[in-house]
PDB file of N, CA and C in Angstrom:
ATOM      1  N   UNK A   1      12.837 -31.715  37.854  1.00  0.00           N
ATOM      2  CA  UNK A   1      12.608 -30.300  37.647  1.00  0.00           C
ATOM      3  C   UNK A   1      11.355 -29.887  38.417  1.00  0.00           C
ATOM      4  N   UNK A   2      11.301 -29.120  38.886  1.00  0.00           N
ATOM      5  CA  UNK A   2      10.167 -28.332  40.051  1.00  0.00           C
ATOM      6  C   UNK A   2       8.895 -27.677  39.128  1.00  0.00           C
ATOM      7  N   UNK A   3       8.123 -27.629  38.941  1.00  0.00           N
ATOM      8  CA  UNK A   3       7.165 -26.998  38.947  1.00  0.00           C
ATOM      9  C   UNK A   3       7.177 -25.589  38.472  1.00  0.00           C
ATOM     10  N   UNK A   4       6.908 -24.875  37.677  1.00  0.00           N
ATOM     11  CA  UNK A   4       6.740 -23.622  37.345  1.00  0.00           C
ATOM     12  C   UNK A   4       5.277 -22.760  38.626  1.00  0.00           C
ATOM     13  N   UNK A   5       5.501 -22.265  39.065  1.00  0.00           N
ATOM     14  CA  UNK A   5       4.473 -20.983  39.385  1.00  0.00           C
ATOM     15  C   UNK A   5       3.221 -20.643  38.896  1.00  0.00           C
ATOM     16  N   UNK A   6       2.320 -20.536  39.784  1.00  0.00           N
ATOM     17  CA  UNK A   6       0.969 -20.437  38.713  1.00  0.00           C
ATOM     18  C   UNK A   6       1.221 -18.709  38.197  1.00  0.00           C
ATOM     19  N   UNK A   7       0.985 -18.556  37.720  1.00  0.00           N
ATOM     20  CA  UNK A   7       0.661 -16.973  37.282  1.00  0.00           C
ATOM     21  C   UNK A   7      -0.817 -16.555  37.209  1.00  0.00           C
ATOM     22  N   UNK A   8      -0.796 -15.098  37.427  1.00  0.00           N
ATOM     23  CA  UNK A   8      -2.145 -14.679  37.367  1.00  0.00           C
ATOM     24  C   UNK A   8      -1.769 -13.299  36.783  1.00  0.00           C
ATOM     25  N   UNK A   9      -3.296 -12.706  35.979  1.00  0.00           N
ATOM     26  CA  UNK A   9      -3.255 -11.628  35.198  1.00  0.00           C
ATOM     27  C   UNK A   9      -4.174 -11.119  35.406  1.00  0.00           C
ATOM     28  N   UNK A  10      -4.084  -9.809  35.618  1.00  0.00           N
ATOM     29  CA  UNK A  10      -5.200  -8.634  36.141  1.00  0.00           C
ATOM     30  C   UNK A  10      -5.401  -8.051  34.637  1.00  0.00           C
ATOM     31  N   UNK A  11      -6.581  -7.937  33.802  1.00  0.00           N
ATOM     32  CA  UNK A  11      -6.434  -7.372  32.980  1.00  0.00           C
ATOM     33  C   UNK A  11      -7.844  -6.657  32.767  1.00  0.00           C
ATOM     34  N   UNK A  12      -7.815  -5.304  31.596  1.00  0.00           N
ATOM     35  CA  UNK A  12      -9.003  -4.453  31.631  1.00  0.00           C
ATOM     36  C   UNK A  12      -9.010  -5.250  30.109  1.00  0.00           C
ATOM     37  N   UNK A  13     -10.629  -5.415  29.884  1.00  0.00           N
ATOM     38  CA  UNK A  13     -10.906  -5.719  28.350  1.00  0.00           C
ATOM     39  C   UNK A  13     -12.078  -4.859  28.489  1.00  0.00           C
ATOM     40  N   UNK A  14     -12.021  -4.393  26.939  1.00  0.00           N
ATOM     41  CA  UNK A  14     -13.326  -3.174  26.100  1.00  0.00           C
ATOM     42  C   UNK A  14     -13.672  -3.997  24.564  1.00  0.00           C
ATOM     43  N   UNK A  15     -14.819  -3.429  24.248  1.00  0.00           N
ATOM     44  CA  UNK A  15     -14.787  -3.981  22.932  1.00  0.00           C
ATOM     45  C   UNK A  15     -15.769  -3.055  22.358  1.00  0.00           C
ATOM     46  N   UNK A  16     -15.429  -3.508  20.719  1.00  0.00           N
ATOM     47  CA  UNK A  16     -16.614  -2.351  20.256  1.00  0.00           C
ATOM     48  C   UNK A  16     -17.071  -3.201  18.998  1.00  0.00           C
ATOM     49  N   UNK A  17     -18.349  -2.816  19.061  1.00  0.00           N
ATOM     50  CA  UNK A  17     -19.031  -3.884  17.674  1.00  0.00           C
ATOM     51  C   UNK A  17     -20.044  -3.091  16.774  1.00  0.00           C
ATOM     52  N   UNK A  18     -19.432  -1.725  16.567  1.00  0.00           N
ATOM     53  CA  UNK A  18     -19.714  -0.915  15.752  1.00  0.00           C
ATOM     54  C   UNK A  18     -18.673  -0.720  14.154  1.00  0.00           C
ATOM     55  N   UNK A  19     -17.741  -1.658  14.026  1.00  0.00           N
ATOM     56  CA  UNK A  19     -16.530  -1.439  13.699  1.00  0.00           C
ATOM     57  C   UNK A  19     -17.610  -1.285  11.825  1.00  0.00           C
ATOM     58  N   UNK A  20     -16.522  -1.076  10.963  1.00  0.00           N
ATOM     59  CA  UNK A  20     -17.335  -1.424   9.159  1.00  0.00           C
ATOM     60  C   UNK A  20     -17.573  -2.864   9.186  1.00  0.00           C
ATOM     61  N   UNK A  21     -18.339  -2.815   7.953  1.00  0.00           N
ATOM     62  CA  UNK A  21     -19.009  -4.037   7.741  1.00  0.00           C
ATOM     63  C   UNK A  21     -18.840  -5.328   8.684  1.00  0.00           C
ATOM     64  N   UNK A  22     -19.935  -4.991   9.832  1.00  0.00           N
ATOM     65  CA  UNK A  22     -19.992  -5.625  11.015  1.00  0.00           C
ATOM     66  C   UNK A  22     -19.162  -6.208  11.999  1.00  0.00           C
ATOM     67  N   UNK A  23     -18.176  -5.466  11.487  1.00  0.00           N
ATOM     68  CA  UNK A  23     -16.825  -6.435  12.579  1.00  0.00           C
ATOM     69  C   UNK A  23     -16.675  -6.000  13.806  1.00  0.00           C
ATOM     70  N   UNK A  24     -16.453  -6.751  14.774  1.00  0.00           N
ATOM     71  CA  UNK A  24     -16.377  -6.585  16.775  1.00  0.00           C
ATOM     72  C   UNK A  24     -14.685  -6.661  16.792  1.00  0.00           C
ATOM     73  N   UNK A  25     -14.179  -5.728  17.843  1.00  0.00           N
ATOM     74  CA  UNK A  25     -13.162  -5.674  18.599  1.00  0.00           C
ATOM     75  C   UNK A  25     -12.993  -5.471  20.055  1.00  0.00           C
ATOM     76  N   UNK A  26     -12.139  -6.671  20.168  1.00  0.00           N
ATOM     77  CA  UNK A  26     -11.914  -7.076  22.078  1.00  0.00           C
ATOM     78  C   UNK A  26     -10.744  -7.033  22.290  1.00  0.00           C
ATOM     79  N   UNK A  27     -10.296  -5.555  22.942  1.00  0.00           N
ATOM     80  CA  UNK A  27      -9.234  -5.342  23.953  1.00  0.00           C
ATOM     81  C   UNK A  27      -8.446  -5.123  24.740  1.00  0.00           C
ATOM     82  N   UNK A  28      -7.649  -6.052  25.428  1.00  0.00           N
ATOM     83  CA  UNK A  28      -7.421  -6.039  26.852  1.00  0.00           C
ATOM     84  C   UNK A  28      -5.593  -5.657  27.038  1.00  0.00           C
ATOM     85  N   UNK A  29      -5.555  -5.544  27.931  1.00  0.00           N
ATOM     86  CA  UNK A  29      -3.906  -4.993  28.371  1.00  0.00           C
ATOM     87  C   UNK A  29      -4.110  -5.109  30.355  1.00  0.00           C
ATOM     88  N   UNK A  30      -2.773  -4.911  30.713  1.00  0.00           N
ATOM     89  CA  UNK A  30      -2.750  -5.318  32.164  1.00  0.00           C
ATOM     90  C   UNK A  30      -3.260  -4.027  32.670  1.00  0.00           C
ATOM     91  N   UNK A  31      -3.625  -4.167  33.521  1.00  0.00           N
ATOM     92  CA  UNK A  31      -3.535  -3.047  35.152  1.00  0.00           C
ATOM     93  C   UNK A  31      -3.193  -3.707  36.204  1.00  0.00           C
ATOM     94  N   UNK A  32      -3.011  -2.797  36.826  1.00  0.00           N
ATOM     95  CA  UNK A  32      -2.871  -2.539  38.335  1.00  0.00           C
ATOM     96  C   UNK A  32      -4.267  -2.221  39.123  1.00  0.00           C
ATOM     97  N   UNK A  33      -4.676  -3.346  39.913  1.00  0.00           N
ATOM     98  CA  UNK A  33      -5.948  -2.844  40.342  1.00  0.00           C
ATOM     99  C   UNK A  33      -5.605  -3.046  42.260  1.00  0.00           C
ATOM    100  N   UNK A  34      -6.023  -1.879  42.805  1.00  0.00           N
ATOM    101  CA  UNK A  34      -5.924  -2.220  44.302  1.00  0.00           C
ATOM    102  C   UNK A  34      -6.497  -3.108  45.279  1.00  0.00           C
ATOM    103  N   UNK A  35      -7.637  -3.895  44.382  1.00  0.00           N
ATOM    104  CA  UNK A  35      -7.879  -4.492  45.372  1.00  0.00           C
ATOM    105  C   UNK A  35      -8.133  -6.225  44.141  1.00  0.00           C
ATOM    106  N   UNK A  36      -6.508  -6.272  43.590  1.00  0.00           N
ATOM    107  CA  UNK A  36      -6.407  -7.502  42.982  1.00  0.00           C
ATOM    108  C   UNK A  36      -5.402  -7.970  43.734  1.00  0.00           C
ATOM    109  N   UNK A  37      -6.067  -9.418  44.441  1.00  0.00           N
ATOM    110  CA  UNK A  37      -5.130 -10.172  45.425  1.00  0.00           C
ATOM    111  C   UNK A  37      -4.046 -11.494  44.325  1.00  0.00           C
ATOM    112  N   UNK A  38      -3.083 -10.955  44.753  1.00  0.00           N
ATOM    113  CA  UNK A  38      -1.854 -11.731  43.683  1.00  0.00           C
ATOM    114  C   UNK A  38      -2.059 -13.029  44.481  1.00  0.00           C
ATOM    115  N   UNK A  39      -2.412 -14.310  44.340  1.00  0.00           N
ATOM    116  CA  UNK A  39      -2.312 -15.629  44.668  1.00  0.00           C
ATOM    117  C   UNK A  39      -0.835 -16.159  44.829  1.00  0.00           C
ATOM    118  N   UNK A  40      -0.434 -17.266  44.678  1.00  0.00           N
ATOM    119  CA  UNK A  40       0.990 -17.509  45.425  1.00  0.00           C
ATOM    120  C   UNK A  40       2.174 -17.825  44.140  1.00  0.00           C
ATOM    121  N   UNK A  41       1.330 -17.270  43.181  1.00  0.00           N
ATOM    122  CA  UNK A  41       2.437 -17.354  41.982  1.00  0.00           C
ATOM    123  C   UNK A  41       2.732 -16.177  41.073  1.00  0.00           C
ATOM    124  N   UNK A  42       3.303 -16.013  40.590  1.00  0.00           N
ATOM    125  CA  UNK A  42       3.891 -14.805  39.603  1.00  0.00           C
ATOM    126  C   UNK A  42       2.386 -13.884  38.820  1.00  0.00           C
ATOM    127  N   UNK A  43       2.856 -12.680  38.671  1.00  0.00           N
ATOM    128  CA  UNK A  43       1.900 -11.594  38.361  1.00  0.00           C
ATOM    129  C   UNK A  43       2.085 -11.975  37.190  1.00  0.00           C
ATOM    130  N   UNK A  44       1.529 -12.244  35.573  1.00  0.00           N
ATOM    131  CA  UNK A  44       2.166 -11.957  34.437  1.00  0.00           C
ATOM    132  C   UNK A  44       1.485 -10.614  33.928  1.00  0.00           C
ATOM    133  N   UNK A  45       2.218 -10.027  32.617  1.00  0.00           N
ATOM    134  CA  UNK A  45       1.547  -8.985  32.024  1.00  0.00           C
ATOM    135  C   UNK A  45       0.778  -9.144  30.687  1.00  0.00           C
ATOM    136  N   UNK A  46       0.032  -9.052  30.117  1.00  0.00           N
ATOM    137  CA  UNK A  46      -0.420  -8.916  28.891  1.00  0.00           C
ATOM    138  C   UNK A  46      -0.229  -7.309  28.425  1.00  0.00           C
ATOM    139  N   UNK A  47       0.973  -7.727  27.537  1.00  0.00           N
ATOM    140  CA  UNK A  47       0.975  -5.863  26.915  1.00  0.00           C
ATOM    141  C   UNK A  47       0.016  -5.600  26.161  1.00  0.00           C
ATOM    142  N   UNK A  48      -0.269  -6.321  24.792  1.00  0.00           N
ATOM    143  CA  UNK A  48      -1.466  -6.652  24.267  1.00  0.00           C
ATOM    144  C   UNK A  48      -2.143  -7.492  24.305  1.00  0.00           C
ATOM    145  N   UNK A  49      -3.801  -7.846  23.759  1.00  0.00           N
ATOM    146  CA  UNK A  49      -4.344  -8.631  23.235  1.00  0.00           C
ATOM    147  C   UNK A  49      -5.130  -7.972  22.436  1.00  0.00           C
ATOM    148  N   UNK A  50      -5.255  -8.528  21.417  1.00  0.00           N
ATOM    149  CA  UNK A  50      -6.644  -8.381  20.154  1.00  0.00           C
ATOM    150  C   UNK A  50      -7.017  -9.252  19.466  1.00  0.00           C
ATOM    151  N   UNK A  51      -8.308  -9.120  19.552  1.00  0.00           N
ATOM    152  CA  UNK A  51      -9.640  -9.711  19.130  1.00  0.00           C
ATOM    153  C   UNK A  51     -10.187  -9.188  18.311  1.00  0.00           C
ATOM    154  N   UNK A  52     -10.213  -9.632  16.538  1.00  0.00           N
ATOM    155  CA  UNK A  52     -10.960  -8.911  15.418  1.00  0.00           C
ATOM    156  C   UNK A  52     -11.554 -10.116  15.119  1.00  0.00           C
ATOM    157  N   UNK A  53     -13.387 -10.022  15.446  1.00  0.00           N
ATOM    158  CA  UNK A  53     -14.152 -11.049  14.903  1.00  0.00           C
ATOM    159  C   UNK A  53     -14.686 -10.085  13.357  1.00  0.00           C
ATOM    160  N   UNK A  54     -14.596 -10.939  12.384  1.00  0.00           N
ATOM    161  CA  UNK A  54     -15.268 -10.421  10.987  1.00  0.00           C
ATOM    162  C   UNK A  54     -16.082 -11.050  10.259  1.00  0.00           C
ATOM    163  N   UNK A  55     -17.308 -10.906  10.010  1.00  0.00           N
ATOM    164  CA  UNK A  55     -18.363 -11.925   8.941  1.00  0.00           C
ATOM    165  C   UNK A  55     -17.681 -11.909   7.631  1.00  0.00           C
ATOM    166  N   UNK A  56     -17.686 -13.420   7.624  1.00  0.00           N
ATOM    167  CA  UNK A  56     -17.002 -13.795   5.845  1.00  0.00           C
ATOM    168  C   UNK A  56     -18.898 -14.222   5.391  1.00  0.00           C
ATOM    169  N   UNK A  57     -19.561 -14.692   5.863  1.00  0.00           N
ATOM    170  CA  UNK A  57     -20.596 -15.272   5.324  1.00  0.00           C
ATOM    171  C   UNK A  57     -21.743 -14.926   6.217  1.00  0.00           C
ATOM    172  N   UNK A  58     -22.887 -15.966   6.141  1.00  0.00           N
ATOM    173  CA  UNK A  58     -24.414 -15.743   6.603  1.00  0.00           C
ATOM    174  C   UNK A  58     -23.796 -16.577   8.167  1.00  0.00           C
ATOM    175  N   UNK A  59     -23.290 -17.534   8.154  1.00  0.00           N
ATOM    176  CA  UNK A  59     -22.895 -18.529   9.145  1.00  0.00           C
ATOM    177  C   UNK A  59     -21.262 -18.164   9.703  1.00  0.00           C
ATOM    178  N   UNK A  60     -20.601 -18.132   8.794  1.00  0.00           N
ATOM    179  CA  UNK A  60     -19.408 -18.003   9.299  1.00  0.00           C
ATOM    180  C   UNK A  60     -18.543 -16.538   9.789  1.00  0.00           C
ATOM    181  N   UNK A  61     -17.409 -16.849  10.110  1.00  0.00           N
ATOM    182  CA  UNK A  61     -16.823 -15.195  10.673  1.00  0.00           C
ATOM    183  C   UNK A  61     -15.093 -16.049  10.745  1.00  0.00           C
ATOM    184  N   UNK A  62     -14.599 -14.916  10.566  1.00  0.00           N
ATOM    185  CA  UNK A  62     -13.355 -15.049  10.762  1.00  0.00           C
ATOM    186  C   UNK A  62     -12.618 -14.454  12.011  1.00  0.00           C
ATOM    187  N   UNK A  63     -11.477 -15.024  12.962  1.00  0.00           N
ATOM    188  CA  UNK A  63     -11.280 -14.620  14.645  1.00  0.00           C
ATOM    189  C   UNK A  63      -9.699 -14.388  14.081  1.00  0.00           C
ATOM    190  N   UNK A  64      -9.307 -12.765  14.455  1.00  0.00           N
ATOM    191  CA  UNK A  64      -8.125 -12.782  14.202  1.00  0.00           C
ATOM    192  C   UNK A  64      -7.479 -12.342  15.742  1.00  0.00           C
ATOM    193  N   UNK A  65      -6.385 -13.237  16.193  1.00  0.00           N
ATOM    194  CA  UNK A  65      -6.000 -13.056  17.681  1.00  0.00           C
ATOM    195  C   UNK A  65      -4.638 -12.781  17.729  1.00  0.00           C
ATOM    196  N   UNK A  66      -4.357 -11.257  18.114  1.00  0.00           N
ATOM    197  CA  UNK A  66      -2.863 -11.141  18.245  1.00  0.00           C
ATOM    198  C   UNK A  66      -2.488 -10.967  19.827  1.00  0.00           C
ATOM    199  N   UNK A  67      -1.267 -11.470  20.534  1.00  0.00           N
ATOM    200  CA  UNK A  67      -0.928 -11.250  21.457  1.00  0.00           C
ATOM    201  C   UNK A  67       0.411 -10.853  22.120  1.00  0.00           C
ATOM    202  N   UNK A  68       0.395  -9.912  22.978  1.00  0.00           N
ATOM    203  CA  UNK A  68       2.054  -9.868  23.245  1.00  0.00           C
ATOM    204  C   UNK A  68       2.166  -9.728  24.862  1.00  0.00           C
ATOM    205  N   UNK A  69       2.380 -11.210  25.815  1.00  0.00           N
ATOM    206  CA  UNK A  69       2.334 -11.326  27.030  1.00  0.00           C
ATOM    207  C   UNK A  69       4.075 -11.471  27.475  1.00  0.00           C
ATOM    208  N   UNK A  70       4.075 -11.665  28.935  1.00  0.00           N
ATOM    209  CA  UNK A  70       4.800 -11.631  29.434  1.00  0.00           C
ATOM    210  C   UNK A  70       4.789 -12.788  30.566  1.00  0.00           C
ATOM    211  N   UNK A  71       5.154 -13.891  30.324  1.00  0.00           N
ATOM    212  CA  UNK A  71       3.997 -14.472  31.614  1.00  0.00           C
ATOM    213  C   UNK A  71       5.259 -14.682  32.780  1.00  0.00           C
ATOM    214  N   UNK A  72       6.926 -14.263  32.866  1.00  0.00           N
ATOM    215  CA  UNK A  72       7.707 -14.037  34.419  1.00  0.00           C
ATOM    216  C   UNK A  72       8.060 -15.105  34.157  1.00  0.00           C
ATOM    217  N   UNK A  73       9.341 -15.625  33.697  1.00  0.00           N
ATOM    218  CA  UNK A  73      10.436 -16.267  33.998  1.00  0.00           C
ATOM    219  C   UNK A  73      10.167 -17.135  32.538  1.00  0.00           C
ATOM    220  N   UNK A  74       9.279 -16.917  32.019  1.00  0.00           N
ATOM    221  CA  UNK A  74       9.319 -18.517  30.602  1.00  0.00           C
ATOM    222  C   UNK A  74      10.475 -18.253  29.652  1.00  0.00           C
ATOM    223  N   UNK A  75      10.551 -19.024  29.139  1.00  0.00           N
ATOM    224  CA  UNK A  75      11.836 -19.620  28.184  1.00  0.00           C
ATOM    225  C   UNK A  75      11.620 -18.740  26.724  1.00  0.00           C
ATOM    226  N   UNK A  76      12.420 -18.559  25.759  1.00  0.00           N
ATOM    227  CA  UNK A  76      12.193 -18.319  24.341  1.00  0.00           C
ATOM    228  C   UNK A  76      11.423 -19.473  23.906  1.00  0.00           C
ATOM    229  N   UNK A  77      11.611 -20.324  24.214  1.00  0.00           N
ATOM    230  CA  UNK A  77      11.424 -21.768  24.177  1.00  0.00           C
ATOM    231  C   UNK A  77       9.606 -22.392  24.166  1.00  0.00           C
ATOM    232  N   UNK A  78       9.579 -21.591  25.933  1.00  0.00           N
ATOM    233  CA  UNK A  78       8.316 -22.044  25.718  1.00  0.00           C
ATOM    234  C   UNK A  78       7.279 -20.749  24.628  1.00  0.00           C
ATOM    235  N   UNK A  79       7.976 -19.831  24.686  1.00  0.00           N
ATOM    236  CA  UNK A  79       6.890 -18.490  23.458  1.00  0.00           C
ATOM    237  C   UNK A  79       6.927 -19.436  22.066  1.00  0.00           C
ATOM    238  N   UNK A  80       8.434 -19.877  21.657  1.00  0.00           N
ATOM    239  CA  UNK A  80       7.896 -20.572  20.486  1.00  0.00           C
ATOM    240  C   UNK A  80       7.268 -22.063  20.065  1.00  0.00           C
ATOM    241  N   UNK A  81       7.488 -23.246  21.557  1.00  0.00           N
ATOM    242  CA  UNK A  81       6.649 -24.185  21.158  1.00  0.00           C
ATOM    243  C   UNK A  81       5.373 -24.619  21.838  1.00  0.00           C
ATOM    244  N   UNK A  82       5.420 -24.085  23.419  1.00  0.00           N
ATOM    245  CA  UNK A  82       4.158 -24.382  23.725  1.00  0.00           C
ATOM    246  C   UNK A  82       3.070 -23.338  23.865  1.00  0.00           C
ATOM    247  N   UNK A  83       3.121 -22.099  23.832  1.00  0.00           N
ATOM    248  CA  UNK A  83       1.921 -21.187  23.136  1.00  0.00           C
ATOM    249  C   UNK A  83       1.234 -20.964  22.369  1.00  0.00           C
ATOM    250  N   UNK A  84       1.495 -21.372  21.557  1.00  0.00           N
ATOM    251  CA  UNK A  84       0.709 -22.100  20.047  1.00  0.00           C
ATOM    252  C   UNK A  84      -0.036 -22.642  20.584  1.00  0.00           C
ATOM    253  N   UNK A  85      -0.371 -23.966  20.802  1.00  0.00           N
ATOM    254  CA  UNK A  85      -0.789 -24.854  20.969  1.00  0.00           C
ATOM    255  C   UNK A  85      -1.901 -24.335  22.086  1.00  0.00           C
ATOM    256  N   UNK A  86      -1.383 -23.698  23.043  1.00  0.00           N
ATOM    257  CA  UNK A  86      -2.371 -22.707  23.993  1.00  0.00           C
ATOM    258  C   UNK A  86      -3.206 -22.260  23.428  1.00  0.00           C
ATOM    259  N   UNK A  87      -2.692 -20.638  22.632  1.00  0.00           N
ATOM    260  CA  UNK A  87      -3.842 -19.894  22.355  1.00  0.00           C
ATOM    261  C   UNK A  87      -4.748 -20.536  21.393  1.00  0.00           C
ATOM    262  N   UNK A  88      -4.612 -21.755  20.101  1.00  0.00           N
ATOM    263  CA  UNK A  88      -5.234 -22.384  19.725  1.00  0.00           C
ATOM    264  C   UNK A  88      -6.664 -22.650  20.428  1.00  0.00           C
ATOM    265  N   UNK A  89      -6.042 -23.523  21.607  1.00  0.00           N
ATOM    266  CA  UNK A  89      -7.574 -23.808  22.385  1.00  0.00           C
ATOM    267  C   UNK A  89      -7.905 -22.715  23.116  1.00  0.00           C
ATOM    268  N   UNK A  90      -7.575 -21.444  23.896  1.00  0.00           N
ATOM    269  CA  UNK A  90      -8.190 -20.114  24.084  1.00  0.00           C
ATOM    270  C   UNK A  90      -9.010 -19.985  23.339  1.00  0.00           C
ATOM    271  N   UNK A  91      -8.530 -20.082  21.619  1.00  0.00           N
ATOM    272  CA  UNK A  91      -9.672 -19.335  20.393  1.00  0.00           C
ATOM    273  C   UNK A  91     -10.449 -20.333  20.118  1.00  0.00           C
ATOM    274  N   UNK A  92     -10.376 -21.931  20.430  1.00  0.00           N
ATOM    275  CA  UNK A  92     -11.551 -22.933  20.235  1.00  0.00           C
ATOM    276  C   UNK A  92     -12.706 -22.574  21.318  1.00  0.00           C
ATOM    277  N   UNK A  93     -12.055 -22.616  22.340  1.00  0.00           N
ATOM    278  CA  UNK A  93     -13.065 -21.888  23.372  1.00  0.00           C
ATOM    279  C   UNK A  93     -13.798 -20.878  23.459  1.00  0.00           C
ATOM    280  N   UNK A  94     -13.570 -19.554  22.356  1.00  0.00           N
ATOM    281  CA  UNK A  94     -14.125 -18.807  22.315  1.00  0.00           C
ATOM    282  C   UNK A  94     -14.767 -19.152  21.122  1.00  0.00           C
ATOM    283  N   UNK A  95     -14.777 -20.204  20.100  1.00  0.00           N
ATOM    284  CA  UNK A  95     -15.997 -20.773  19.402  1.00  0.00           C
ATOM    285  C   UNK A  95     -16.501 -21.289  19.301  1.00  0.00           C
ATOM    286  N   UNK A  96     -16.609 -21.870  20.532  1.00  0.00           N
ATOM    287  CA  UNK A  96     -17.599 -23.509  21.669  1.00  0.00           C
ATOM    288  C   UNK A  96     -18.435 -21.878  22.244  1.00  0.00           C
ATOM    289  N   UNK A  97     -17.677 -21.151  22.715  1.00  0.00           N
ATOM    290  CA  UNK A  97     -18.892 -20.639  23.394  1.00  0.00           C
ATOM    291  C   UNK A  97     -20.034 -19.737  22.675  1.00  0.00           C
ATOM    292  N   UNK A  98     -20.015 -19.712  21.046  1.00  0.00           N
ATOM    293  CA  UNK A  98     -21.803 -19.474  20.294  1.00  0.00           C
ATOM    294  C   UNK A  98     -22.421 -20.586  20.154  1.00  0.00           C
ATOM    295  N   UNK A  99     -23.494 -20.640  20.543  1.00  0.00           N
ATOM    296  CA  UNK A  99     -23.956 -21.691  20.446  1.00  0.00           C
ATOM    297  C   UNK A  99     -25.038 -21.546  18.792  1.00  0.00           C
ATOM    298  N   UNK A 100     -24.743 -22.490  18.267  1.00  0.00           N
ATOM    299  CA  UNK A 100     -26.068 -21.599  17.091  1.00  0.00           C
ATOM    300  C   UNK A 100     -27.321 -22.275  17.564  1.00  0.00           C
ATOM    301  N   UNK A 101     -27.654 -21.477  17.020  1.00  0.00           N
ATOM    302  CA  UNK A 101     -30.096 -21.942  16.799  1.00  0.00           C
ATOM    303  C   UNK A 101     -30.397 -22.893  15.573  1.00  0.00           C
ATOM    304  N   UNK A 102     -31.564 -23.227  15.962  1.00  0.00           N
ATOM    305  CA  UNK A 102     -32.194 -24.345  14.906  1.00  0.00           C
ATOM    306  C   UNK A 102     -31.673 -23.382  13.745  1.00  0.00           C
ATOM    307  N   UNK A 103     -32.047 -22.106  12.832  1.00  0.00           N
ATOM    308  CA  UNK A 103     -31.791 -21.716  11.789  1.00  0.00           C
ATOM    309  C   UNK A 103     -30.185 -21.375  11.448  1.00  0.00           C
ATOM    310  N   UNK A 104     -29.736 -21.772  12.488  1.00  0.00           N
ATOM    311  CA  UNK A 104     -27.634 -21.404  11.828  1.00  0.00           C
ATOM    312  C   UNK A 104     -27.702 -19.982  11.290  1.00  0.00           C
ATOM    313  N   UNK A 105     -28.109 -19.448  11.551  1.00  0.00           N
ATOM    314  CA  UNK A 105     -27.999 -17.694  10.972  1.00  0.00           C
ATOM    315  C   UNK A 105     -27.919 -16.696  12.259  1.00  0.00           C
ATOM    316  N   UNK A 106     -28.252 -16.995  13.165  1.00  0.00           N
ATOM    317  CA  UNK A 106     -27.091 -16.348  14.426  1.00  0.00           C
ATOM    318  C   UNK A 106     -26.798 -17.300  15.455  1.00  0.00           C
ATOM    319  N   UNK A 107     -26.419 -16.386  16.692  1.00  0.00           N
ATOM    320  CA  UNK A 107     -25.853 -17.342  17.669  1.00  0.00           C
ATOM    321  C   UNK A 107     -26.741 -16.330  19.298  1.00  0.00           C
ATOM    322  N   UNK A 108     -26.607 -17.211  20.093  1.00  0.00           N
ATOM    323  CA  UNK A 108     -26.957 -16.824  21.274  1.00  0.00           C
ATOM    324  C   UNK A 108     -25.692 -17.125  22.584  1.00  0.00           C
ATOM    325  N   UNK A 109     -25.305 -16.056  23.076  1.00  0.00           N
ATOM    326  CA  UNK A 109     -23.970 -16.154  24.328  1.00  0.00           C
ATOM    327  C   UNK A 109     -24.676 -16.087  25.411  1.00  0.00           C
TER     328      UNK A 109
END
């Protein structure tokens, strides 16, 4: 079997971290940008993404991640067994990247 296509995604992300009781929102959807050079594999789309970070505690927060992509030619197959397993480490990665301080009561990016 050959190789799947790399894909690439042009996307706009906003966020706002004014939300109630301290919660941040990050999100992104595709564009069209004129001077985004498509590489030698498939465009995909992200119709949605969202990002609701929420403080449960002094240390902790809760990451709620919804998504609805398109990534050009994948299977039912692969949406229900190997994307999981993807966005999993997407959202580990985005909690490798706070680092905390000697006092564990915030973080520095």
């Amino acid at each position: 079997m050959a190789p799947h296509p790399t894909r690439d995604y042009c996307t706009f992300r906003s966020w706002r971290n004014d939300l109630a009781h301290g919660a941040c929102a990050l999100v992104e959807t595709s564009v069209t940008h004129p001077e985004s050079k498509q590489g030698s594999g498939l465009m995909g789309t992200v119709l949605a993404g969202r990002y609701l970070i929420e403080p449960i505690g002094a240390t902790r927060c809760r990451l709620t991640y919804i998504t609805r992509i398109d990534s050009r030619g994948r299977s039912a197959e692969f949406y229900n067994n190997a994307l999981g397993p993807y966005n999993a480490a997407l959202v580990g990665r985005v909690r490798d990247s706070f680092v905390p301080t000697d006092s564990g009561m915030e973080t520095e990016v």
